[in-house]
PDB file of N, CA and C in Angstrom:
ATOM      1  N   UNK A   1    -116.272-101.396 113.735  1.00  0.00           N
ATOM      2  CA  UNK A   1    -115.312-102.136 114.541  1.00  0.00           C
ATOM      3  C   UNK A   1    -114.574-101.145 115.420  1.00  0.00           C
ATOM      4  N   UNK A   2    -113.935-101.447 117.152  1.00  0.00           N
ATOM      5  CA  UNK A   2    -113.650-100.725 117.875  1.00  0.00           C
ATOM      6  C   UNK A   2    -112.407-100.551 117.006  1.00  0.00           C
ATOM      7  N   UNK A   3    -111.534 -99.791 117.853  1.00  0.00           N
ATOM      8  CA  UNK A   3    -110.270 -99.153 117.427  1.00  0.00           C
ATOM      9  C   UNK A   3    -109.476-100.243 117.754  1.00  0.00           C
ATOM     10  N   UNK A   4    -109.630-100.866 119.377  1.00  0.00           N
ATOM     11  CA  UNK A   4    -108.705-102.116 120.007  1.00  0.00           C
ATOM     12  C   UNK A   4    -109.047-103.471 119.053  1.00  0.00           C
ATOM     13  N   UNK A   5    -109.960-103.755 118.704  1.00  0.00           N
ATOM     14  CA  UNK A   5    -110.633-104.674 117.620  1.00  0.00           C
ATOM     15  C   UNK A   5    -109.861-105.079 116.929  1.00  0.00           C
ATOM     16  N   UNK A   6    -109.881-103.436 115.578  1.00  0.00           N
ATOM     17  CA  UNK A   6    -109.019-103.438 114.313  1.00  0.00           C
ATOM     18  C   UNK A   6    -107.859-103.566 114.817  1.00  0.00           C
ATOM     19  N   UNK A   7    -107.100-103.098 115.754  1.00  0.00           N
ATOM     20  CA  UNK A   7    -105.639-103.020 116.078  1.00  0.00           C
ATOM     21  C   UNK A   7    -105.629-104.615 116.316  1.00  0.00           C
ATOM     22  N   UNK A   8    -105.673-105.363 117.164  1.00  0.00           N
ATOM     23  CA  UNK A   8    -106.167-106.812 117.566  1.00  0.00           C
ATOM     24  C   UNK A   8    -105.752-107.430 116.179  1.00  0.00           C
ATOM     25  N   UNK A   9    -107.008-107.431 115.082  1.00  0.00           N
ATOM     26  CA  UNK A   9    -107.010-107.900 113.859  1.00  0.00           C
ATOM     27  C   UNK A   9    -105.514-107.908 113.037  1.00  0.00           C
ATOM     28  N   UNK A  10    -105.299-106.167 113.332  1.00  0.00           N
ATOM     29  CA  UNK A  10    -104.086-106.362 112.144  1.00  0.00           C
ATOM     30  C   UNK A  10    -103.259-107.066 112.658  1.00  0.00           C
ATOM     31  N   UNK A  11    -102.775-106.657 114.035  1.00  0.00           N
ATOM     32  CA  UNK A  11    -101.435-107.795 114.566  1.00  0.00           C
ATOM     33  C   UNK A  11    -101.325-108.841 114.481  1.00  0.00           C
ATOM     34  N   UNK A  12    -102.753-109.766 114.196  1.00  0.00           N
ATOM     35  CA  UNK A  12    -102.955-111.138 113.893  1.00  0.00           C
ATOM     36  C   UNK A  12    -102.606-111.624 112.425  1.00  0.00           C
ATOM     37  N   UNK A  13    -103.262-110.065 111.763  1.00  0.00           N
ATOM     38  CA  UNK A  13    -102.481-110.631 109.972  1.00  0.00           C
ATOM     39  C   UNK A  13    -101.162-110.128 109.672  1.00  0.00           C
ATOM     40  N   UNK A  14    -100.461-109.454 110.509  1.00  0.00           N
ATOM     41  CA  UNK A  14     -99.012-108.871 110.527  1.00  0.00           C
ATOM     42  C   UNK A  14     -98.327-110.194 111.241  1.00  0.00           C
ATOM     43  N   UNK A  15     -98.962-110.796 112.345  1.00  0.00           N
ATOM     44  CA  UNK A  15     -98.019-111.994 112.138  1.00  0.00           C
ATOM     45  C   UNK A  15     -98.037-113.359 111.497  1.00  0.00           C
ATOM     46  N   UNK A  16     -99.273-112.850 111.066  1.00  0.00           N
ATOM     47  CA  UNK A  16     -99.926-114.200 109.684  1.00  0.00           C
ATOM     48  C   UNK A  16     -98.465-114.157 108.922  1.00  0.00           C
ATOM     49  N   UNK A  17     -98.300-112.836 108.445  1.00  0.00           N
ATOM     50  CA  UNK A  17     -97.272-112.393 107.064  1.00  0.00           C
ATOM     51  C   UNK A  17     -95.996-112.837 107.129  1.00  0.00           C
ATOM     52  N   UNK A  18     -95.341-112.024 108.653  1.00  0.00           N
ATOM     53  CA  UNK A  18     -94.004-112.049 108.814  1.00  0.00           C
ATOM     54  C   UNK A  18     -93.574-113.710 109.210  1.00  0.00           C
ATOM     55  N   UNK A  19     -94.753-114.606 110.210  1.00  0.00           N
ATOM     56  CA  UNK A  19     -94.501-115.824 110.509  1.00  0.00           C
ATOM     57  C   UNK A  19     -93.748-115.671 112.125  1.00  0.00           C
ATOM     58  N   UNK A  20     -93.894-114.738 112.341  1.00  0.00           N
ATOM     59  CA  UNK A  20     -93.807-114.670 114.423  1.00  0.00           C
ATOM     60  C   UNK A  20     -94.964-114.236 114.905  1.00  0.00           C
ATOM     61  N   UNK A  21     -94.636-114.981 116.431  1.00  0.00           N
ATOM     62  CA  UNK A  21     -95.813-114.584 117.347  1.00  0.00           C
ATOM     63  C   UNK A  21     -95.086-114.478 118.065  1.00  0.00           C
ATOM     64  N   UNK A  22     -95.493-112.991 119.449  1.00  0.00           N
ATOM     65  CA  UNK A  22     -95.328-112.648 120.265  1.00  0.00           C
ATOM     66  C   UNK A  22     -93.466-111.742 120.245  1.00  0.00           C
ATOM     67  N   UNK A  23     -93.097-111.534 119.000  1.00  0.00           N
ATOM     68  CA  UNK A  23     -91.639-111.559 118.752  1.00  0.00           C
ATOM     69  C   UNK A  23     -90.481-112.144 118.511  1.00  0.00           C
ATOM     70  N   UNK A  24     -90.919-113.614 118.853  1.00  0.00           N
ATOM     71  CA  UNK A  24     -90.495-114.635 118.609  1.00  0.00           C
ATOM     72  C   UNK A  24     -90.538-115.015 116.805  1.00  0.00           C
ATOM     73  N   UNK A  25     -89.395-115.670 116.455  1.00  0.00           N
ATOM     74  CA  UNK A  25     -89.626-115.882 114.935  1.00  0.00           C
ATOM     75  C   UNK A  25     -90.061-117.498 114.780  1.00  0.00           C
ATOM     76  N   UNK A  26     -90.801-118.170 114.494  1.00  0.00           N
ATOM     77  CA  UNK A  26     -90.612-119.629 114.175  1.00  0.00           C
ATOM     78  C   UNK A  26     -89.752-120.473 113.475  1.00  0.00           C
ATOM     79  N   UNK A  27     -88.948-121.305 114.106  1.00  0.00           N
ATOM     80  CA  UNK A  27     -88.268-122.201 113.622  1.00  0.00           C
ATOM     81  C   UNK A  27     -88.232-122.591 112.391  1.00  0.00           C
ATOM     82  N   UNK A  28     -87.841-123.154 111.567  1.00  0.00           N
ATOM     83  CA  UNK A  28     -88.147-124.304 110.142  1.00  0.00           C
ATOM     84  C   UNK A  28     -88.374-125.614 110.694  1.00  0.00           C
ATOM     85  N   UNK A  29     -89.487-125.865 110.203  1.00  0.00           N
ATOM     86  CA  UNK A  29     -89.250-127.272 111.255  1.00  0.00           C
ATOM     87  C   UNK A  29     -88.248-128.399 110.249  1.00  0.00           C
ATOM     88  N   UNK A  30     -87.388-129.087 110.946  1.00  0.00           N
ATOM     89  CA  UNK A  30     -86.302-129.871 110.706  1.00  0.00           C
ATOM     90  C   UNK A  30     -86.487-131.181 111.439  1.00  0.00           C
ATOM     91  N   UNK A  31     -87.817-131.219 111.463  1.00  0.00           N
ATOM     92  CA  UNK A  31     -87.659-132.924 111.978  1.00  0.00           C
ATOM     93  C   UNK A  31     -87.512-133.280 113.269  1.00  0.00           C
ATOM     94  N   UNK A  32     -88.117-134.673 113.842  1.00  0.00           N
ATOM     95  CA  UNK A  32     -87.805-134.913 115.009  1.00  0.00           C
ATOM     96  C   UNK A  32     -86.093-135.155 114.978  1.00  0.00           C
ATOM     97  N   UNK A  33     -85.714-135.163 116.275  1.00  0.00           N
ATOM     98  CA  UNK A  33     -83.635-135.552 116.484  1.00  0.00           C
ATOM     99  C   UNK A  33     -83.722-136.011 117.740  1.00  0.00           C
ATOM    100  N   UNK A  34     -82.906-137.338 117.853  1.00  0.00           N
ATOM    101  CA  UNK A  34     -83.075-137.965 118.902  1.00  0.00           C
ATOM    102  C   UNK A  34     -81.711-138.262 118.911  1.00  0.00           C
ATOM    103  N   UNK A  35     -81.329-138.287 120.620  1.00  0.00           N
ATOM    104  CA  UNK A  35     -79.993-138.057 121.197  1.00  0.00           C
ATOM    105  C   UNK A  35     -80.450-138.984 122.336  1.00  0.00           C
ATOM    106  N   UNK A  36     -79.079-139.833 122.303  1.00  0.00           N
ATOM    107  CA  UNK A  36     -78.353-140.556 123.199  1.00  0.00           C
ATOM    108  C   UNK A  36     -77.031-140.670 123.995  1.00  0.00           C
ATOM    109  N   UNK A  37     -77.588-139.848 125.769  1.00  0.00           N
ATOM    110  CA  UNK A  37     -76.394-139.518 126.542  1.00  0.00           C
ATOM    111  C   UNK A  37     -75.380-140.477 127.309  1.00  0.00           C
ATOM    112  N   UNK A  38     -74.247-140.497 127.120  1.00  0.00           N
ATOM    113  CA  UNK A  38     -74.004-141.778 128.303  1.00  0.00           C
ATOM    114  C   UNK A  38     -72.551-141.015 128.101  1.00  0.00           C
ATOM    115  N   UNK A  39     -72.506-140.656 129.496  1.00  0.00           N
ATOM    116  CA  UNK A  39     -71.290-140.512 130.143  1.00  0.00           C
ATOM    117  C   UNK A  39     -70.962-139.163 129.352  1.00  0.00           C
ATOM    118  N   UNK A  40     -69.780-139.390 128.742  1.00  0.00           N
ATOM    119  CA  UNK A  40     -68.850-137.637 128.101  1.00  0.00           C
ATOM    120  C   UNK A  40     -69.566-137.908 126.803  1.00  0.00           C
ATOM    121  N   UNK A  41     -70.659-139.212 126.820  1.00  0.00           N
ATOM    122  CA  UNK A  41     -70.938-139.149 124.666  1.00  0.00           C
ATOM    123  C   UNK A  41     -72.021-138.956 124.703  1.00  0.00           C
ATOM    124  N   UNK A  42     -72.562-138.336 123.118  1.00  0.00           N
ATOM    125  CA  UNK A  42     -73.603-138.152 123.060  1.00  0.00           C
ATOM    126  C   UNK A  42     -73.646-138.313 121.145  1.00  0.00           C
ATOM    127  N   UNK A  43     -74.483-138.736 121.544  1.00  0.00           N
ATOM    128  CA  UNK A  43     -75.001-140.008 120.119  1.00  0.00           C
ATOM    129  C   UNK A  43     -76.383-138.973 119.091  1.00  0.00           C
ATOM    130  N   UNK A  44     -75.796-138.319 118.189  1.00  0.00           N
ATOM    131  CA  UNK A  44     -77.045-137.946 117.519  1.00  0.00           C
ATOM    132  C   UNK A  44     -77.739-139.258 116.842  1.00  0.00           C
ATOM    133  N   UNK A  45     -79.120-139.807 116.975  1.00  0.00           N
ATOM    134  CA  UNK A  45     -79.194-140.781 116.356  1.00  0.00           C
ATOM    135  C   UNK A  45     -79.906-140.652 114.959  1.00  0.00           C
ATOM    136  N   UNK A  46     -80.204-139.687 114.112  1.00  0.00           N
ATOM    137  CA  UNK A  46     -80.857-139.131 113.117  1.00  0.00           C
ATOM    138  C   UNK A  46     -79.210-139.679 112.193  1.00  0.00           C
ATOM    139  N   UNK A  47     -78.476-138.576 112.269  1.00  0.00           N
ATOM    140  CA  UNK A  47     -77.175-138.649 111.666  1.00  0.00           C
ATOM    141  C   UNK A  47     -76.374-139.911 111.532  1.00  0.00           C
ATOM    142  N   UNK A  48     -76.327-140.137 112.599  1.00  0.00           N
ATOM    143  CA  UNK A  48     -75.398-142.270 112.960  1.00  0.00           C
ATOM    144  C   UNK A  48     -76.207-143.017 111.844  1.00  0.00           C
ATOM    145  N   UNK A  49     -77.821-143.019 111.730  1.00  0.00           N
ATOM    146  CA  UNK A  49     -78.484-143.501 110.949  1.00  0.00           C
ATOM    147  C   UNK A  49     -78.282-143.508 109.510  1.00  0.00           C
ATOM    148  N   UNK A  50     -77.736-142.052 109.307  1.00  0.00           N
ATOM    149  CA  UNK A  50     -77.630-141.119 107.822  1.00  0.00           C
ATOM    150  C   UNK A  50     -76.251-141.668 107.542  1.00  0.00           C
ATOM    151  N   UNK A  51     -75.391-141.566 108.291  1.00  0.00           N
ATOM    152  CA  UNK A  51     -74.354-142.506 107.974  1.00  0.00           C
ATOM    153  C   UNK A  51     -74.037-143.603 107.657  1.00  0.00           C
ATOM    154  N   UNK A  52     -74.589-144.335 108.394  1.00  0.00           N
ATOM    155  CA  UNK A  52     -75.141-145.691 108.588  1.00  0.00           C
ATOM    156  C   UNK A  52     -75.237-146.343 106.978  1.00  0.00           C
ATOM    157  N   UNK A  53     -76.270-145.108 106.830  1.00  0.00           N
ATOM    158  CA  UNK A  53     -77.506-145.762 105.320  1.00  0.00           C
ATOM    159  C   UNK A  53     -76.115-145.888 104.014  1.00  0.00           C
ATOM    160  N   UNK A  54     -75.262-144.494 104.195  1.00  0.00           N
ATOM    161  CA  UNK A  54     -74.495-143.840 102.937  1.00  0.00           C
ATOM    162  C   UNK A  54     -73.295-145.231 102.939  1.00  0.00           C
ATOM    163  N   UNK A  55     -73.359-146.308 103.901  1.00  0.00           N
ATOM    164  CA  UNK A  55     -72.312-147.175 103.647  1.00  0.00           C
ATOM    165  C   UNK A  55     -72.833-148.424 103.323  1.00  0.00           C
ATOM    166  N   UNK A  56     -73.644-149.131 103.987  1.00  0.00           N
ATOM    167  CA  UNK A  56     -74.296-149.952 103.547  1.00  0.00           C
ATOM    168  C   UNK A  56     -75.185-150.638 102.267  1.00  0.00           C
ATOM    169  N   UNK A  57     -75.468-151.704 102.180  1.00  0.00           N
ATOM    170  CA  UNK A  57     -76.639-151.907 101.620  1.00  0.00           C
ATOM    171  C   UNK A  57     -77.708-152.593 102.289  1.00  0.00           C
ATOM    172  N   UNK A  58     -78.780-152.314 101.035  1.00  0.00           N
ATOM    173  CA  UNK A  58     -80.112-152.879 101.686  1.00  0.00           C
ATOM    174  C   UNK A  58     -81.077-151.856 102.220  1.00  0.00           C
ATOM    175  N   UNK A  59     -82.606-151.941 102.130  1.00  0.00           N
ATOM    176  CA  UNK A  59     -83.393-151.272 102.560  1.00  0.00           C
ATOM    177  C   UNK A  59     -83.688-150.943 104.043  1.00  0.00           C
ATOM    178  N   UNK A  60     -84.541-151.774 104.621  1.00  0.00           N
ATOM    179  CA  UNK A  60     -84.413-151.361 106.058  1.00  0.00           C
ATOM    180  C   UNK A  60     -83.291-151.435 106.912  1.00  0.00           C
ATOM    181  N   UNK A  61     -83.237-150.717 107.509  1.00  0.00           N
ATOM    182  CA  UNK A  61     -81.979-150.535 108.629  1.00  0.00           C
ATOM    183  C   UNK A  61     -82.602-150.895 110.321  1.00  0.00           C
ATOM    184  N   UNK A  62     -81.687-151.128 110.468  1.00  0.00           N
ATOM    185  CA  UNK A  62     -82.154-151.145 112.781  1.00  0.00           C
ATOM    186  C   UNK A  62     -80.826-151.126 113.131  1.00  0.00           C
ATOM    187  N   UNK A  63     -80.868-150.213 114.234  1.00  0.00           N
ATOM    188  CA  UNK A  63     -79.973-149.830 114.833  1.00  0.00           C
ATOM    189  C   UNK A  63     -79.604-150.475 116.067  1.00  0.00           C
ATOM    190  N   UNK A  64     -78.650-151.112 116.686  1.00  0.00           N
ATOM    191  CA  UNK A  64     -78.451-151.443 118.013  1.00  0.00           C
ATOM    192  C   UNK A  64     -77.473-150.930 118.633  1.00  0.00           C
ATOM    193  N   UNK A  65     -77.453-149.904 119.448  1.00  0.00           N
ATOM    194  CA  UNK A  65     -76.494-148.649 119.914  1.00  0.00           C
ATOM    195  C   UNK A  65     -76.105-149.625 121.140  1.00  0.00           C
ATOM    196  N   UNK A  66     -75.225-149.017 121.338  1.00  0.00           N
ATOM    197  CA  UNK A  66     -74.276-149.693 122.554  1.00  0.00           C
ATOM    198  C   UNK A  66     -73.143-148.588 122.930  1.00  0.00           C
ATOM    199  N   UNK A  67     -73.775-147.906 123.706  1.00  0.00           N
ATOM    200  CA  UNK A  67     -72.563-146.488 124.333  1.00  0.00           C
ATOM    201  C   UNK A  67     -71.429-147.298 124.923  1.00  0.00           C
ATOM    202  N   UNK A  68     -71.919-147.861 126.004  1.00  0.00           N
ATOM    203  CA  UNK A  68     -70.995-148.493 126.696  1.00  0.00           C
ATOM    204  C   UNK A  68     -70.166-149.477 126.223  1.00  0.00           C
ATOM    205  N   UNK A  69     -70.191-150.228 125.072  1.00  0.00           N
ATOM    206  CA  UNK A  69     -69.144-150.953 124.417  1.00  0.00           C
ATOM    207  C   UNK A  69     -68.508-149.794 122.963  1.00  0.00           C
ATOM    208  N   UNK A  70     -69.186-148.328 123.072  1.00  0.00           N
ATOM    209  CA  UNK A  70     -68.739-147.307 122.048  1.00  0.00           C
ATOM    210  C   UNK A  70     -68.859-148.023 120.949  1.00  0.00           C
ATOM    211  N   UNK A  71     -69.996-149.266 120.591  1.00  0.00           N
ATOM    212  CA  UNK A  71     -70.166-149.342 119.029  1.00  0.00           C
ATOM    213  C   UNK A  71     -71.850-149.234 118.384  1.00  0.00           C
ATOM    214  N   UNK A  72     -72.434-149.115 117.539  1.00  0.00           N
ATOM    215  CA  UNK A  72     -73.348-149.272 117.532  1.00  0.00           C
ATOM    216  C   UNK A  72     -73.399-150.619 116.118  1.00  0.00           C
ATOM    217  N   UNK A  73     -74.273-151.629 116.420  1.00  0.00           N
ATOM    218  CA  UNK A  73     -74.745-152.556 115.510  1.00  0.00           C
ATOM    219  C   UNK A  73     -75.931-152.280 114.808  1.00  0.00           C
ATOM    220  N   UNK A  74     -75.584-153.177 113.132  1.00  0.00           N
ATOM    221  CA  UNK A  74     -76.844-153.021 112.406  1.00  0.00           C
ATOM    222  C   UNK A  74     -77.269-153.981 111.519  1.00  0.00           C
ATOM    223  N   UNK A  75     -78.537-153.835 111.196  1.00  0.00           N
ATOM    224  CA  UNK A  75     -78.849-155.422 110.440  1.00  0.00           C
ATOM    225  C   UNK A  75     -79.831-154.270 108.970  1.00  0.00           C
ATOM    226  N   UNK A  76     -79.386-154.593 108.156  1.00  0.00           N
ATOM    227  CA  UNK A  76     -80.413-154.456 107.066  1.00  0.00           C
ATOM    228  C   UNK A  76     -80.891-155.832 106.473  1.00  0.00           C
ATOM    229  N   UNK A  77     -81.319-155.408 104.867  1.00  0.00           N
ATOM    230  CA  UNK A  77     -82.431-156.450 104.405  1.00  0.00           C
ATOM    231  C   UNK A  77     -81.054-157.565 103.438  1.00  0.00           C
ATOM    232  N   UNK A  78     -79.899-156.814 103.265  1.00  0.00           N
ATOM    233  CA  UNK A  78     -78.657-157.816 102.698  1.00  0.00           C
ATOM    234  C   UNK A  78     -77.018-157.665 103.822  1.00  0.00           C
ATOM    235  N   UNK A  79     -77.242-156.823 104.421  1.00  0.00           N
ATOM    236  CA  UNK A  79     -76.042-156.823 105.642  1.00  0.00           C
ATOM    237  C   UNK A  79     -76.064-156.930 107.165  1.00  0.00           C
ATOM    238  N   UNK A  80     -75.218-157.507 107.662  1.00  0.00           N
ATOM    239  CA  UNK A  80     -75.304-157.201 109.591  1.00  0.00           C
ATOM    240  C   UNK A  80     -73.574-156.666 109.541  1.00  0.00           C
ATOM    241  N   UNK A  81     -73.295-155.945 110.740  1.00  0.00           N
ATOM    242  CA  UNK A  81     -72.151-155.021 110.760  1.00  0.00           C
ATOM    243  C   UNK A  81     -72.070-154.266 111.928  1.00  0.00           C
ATOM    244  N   UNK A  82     -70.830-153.777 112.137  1.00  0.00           N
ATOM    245  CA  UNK A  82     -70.915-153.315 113.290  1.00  0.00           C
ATOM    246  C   UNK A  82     -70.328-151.677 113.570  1.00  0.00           C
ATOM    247  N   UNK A  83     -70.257-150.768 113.933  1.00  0.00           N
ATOM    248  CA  UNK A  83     -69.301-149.527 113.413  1.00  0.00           C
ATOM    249  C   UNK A  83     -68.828-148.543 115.164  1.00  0.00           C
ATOM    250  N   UNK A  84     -67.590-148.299 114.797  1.00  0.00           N
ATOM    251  CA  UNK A  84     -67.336-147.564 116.162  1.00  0.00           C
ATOM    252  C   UNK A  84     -68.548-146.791 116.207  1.00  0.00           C
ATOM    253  N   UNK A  85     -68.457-145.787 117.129  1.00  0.00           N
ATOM    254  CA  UNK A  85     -68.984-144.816 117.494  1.00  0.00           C
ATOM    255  C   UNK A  85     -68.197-143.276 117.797  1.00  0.00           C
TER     256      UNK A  85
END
């Protein structure tokens, strides 16, 4: 094997090991996160959800965001409700 080869090789299992490419380190992946802008607000909607869940009851959830009236609505499988924003 050339010299540029082996060199080639190891950098590929040196960043197998450490988990960067190019110097860059990789993230953790944490999931998709979806954000909703309107005006000065901005709506994490992962979290509103997570909140959402920790008050309620009932299994499924749906969300009906409403920036512009600053509330978001919700319906599960035993509640409907409504919560600032």
């Amino acid at each position: 094997m050339s010299a540029h080869r082996k060199q080639i090789a190891t950098s590929k299992e040196a960043t197998k090991r450490i988990g960067t490419t190019k110097g860059t380190t990789q993230r953790p992946d944490v999931g998709d996160e979806y954000f909703i802008q309107y005006h000065e607000l901005e709506i994490n909607v992962k979290e509103l959800a997570s909140t959402i869940k920790k008050t309620v009851k009932g299994g499924n959830l749906h969300l009906y965001i409403k920036p512009e009236e600053h509330k978001v609505y919700y319906v599960t499988d035993e509640e409907v409700g409504d919560m600032d924003l």
